[in-house]
C-alpha atoms as a PDB file:
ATOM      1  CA  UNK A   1      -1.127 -13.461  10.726  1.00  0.00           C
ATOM      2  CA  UNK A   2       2.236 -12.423  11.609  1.00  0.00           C
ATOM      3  CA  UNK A   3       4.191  -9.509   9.497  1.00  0.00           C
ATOM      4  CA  UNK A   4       7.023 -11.699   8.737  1.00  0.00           C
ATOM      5  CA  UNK A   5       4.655 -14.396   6.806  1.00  0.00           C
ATOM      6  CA  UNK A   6       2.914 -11.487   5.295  1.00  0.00           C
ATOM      7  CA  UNK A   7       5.656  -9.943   3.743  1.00  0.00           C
ATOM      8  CA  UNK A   8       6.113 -12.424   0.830  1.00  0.00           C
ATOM      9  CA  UNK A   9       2.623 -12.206   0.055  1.00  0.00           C
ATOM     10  CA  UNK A  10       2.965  -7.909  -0.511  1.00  0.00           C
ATOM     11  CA  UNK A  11       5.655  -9.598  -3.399  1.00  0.00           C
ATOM     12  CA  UNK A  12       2.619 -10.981  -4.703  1.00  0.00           C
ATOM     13  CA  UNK A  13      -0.190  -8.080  -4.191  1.00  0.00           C
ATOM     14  CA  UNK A  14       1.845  -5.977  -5.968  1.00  0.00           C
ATOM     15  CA  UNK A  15       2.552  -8.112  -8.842  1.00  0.00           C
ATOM     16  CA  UNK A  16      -1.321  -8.167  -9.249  1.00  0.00           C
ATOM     17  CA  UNK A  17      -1.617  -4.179  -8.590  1.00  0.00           C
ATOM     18  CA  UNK A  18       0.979  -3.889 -11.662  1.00  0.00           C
ATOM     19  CA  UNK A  19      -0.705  -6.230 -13.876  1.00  0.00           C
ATOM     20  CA  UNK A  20      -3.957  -4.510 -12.758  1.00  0.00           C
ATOM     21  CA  UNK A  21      -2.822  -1.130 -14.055  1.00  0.00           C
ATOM     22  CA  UNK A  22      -1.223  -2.579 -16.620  1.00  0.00           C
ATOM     23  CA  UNK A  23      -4.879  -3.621 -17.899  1.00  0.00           C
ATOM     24  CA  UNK A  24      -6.697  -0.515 -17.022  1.00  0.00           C
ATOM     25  CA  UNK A  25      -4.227   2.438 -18.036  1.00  0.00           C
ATOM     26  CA  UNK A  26      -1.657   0.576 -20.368  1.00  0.00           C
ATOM     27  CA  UNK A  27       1.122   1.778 -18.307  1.00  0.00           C
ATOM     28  CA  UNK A  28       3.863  -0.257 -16.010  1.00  0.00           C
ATOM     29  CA  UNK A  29       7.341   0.913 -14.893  1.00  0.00           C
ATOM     30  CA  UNK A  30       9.946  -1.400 -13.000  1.00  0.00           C
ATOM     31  CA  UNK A  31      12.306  -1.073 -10.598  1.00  0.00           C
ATOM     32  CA  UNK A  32      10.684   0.175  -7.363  1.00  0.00           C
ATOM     33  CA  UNK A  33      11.601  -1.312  -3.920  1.00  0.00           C
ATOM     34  CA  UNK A  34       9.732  -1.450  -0.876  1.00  0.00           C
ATOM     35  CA  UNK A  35       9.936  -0.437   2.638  1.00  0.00           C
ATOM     36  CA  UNK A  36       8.253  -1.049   5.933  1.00  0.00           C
ATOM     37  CA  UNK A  37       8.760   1.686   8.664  1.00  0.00           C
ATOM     38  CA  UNK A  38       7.100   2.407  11.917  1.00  0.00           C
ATOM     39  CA  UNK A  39       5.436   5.581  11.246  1.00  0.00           C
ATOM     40  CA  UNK A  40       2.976   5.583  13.956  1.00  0.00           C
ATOM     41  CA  UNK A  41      -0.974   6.111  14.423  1.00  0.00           C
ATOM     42  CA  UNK A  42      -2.370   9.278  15.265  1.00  0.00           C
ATOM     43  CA  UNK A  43      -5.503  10.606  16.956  1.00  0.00           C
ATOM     44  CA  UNK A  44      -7.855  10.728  13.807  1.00  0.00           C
ATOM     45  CA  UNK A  45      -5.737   8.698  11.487  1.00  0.00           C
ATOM     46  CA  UNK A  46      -2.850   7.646   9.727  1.00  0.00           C
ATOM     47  CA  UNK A  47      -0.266   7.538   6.564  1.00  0.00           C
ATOM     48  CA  UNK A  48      -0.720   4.058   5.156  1.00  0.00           C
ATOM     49  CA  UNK A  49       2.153   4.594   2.176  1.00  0.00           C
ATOM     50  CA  UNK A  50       4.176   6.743   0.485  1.00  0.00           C
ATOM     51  CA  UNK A  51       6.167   7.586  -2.313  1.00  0.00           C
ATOM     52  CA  UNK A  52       8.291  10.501  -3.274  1.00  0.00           C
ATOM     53  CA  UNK A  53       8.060  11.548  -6.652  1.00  0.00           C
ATOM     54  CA  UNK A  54      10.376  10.363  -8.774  1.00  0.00           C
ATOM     55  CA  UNK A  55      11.940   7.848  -6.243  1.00  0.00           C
ATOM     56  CA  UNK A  56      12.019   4.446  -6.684  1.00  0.00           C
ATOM     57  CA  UNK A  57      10.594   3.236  -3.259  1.00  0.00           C
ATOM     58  CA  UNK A  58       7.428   2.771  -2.043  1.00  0.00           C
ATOM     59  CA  UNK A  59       7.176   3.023   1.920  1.00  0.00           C
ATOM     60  CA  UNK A  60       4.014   0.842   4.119  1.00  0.00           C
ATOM     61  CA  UNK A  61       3.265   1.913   7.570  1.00  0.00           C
ATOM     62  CA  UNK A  62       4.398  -0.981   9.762  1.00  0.00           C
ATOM     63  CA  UNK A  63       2.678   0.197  12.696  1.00  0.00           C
ATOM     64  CA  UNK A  64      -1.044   0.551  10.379  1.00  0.00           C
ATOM     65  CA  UNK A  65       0.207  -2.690   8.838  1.00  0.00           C
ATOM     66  CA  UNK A  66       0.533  -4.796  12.219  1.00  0.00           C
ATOM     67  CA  UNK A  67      -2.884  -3.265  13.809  1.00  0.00           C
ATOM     68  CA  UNK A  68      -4.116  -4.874  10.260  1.00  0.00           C
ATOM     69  CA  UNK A  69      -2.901  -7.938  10.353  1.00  0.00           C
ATOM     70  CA  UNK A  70      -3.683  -8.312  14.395  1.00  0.00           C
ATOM     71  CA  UNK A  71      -7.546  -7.653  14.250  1.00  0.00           C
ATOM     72  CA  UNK A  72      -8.826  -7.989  10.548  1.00  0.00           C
ATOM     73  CA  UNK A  73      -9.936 -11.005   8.491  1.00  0.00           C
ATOM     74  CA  UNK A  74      -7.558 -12.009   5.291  1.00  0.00           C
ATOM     75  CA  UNK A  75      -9.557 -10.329   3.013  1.00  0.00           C
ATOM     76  CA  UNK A  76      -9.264  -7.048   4.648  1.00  0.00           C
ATOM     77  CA  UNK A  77      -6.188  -7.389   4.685  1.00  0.00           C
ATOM     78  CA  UNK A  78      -5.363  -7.898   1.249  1.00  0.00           C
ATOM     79  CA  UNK A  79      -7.492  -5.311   0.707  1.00  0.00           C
ATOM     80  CA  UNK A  80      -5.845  -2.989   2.294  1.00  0.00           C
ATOM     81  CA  UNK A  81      -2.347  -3.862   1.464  1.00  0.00           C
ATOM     82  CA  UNK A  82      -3.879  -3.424  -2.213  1.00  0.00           C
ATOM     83  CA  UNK A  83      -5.408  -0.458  -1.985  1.00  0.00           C
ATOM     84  CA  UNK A  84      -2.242   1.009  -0.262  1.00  0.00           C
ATOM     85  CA  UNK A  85      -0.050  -0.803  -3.213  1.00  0.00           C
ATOM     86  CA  UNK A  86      -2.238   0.299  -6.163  1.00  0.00           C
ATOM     87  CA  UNK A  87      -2.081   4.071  -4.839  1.00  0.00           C
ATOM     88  CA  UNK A  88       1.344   4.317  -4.198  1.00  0.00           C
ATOM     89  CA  UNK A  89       2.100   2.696  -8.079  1.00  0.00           C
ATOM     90  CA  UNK A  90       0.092   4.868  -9.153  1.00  0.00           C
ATOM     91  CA  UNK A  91       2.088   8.048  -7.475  1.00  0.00           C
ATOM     92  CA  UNK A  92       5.106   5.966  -8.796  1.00  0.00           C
ATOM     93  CA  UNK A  93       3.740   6.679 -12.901  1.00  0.00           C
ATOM     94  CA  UNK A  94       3.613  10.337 -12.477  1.00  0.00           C
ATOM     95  CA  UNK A  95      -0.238  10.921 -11.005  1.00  0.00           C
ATOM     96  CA  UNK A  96       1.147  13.379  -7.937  1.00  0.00           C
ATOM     97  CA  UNK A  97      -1.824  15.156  -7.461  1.00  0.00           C
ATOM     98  CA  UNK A  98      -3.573  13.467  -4.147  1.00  0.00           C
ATOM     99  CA  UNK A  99      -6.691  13.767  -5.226  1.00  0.00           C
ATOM    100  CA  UNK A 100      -6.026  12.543  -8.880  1.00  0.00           C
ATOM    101  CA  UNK A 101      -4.388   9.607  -7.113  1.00  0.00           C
ATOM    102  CA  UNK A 102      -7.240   8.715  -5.264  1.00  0.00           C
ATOM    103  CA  UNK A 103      -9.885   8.717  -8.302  1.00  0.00           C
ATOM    104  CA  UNK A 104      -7.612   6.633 -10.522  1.00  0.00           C
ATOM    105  CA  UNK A 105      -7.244   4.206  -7.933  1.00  0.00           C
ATOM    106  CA  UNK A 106     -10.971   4.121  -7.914  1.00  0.00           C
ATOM    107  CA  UNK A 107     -10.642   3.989 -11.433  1.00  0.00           C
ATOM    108  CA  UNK A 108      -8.515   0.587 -11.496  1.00  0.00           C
ATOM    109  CA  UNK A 109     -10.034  -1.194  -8.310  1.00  0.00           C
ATOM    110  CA  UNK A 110     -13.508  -0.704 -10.096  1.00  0.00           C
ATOM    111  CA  UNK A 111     -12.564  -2.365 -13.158  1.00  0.00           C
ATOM    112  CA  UNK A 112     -10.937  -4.821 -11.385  1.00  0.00           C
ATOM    113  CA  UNK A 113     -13.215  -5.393  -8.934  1.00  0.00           C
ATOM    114  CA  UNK A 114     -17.067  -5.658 -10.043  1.00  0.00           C
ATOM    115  CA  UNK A 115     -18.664  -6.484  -6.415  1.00  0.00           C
ATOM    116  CA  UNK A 116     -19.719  -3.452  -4.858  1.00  0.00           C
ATOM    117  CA  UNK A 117     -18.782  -5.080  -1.284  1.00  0.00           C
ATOM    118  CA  UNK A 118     -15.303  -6.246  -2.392  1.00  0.00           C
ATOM    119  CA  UNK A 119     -13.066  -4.975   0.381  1.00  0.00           C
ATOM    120  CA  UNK A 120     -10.918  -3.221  -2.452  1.00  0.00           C
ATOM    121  CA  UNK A 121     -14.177  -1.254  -3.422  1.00  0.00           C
ATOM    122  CA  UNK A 122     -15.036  -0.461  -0.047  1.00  0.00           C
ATOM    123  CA  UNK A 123     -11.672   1.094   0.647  1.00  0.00           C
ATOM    124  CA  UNK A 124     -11.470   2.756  -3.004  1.00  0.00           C
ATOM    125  CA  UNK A 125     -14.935   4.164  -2.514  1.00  0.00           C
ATOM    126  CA  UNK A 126     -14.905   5.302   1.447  1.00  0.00           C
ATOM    127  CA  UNK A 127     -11.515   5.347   2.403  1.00  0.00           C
ATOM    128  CA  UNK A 128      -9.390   3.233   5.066  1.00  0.00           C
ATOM    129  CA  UNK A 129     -11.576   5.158   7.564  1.00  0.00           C
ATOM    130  CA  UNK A 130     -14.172   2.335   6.174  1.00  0.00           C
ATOM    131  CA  UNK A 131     -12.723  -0.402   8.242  1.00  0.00           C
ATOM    132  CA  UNK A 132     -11.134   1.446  11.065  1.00  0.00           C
ATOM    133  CA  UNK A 133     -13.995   3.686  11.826  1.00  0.00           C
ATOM    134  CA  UNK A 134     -12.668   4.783  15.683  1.00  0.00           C
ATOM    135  CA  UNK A 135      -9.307   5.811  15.183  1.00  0.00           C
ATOM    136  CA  UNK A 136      -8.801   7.074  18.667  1.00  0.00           C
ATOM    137  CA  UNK A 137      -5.574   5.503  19.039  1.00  0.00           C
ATOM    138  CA  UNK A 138      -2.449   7.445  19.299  1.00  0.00           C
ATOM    139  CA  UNK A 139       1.018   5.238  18.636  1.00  0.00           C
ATOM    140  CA  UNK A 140       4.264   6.984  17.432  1.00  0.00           C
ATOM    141  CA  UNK A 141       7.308   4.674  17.136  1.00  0.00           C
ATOM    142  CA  UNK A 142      10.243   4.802  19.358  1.00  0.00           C
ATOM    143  CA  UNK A 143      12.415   4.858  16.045  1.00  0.00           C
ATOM    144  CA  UNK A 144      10.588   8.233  15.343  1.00  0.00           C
ATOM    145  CA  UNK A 145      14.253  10.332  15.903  1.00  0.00           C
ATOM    146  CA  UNK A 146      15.214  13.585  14.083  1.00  0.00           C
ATOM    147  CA  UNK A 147      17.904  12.180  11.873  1.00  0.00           C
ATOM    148  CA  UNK A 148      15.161   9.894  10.285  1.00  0.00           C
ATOM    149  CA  UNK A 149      12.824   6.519  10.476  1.00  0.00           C
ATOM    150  CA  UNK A 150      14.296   3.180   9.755  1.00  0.00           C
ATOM    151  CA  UNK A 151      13.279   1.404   6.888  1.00  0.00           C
ATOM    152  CA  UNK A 152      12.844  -2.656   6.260  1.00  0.00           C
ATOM    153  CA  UNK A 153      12.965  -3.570   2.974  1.00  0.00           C
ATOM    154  CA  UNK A 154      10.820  -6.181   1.319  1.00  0.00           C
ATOM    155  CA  UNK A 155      13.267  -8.605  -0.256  1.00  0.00           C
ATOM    156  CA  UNK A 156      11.928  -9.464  -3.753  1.00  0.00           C
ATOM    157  CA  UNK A 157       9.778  -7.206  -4.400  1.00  0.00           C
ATOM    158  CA  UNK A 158       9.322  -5.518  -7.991  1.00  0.00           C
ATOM    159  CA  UNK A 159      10.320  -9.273  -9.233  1.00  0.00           C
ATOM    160  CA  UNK A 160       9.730  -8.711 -12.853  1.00  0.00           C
ATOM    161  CA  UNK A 161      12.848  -5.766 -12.329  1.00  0.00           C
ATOM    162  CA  UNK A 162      15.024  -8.545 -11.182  1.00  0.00           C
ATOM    163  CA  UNK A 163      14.638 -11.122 -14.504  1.00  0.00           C
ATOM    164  CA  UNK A 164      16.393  -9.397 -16.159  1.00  0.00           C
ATOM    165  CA  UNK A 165      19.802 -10.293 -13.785  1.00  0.00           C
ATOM    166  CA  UNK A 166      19.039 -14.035 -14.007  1.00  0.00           C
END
């Protein structure tokens, strides 16, 4: 699957992530954007998302994203763009603490998902390390300058935001 045909369905994921932790913690907010940028691979891993507290965007890793959608079944990759979602929404409500942000993320994908081999559980329980287990690869964007990283935003995304202006 290409990035460009994926990018409507990351509208959609995140719907679900919002709805999901909506369910679970009783808690929304609107009005985030999001943002794909080239922010490399390093030896030993990588920085799927990001969010800087108390911005409104939410920032994927294009170049994690495109390995993704190159190599891994569907449901991986839903998975993944889930997982990466659901944590960064849930940096986005005020949980800043890394390590906080990873157990309610567990939190939500385990009441949402109840198979223990649901990709979203693997990657809540083990990590992203779970499905990329030889990270030996080393990639850092061109677009890496010092006066910053170019950002692609996801047109439509936060829709429930946008109702409001219709």
């Amino acid at each position: 699957m290409e990035l460009k045909e994926f990018k409507s369905e990351l509208v959609e994921i995140f719907e679900r992530v919002k709805g999901d932790v909506k369910h679970v913690y009783g808690r929304q907010r609107a009005g985030l954007s999001l943002g794909l940028a080239e922010l490399g691979m390093y030896r030993g891993g990588f920085i799927g998302g990001m969010h800087f507290h108390p911005g409104t965007s939410i920032i994927m890793n294009k170049t994690a994203l495109r390995l993704i959608l190159k190599d891994k079944p569907h449901n991986i990759i839903w998975a993944y763009a889930y997982h990466i979602l659901l944590h960064e929404y849930l940096h986005s409500l005020g949980i800043i603490d890394e390590e906080a942000c990873r157990l309610a993320t567990l939190k939500v994908t385990e009441a949402i998902f109840k198979e223990a081999d649901h990709p979203a559980m693997i990657l809540a329980k083990k990590g992203i390390g779970a499905y990329f287990p030889d990270l030996h690869i080393t990639y850092v964007p061109p677009q890496k300058r010092p006066d910053g990283i170019v950002i692609e935003y996801v047109k439509g995304f936060d829709k429930a935001s946008y109702s409001y202006y219709s």
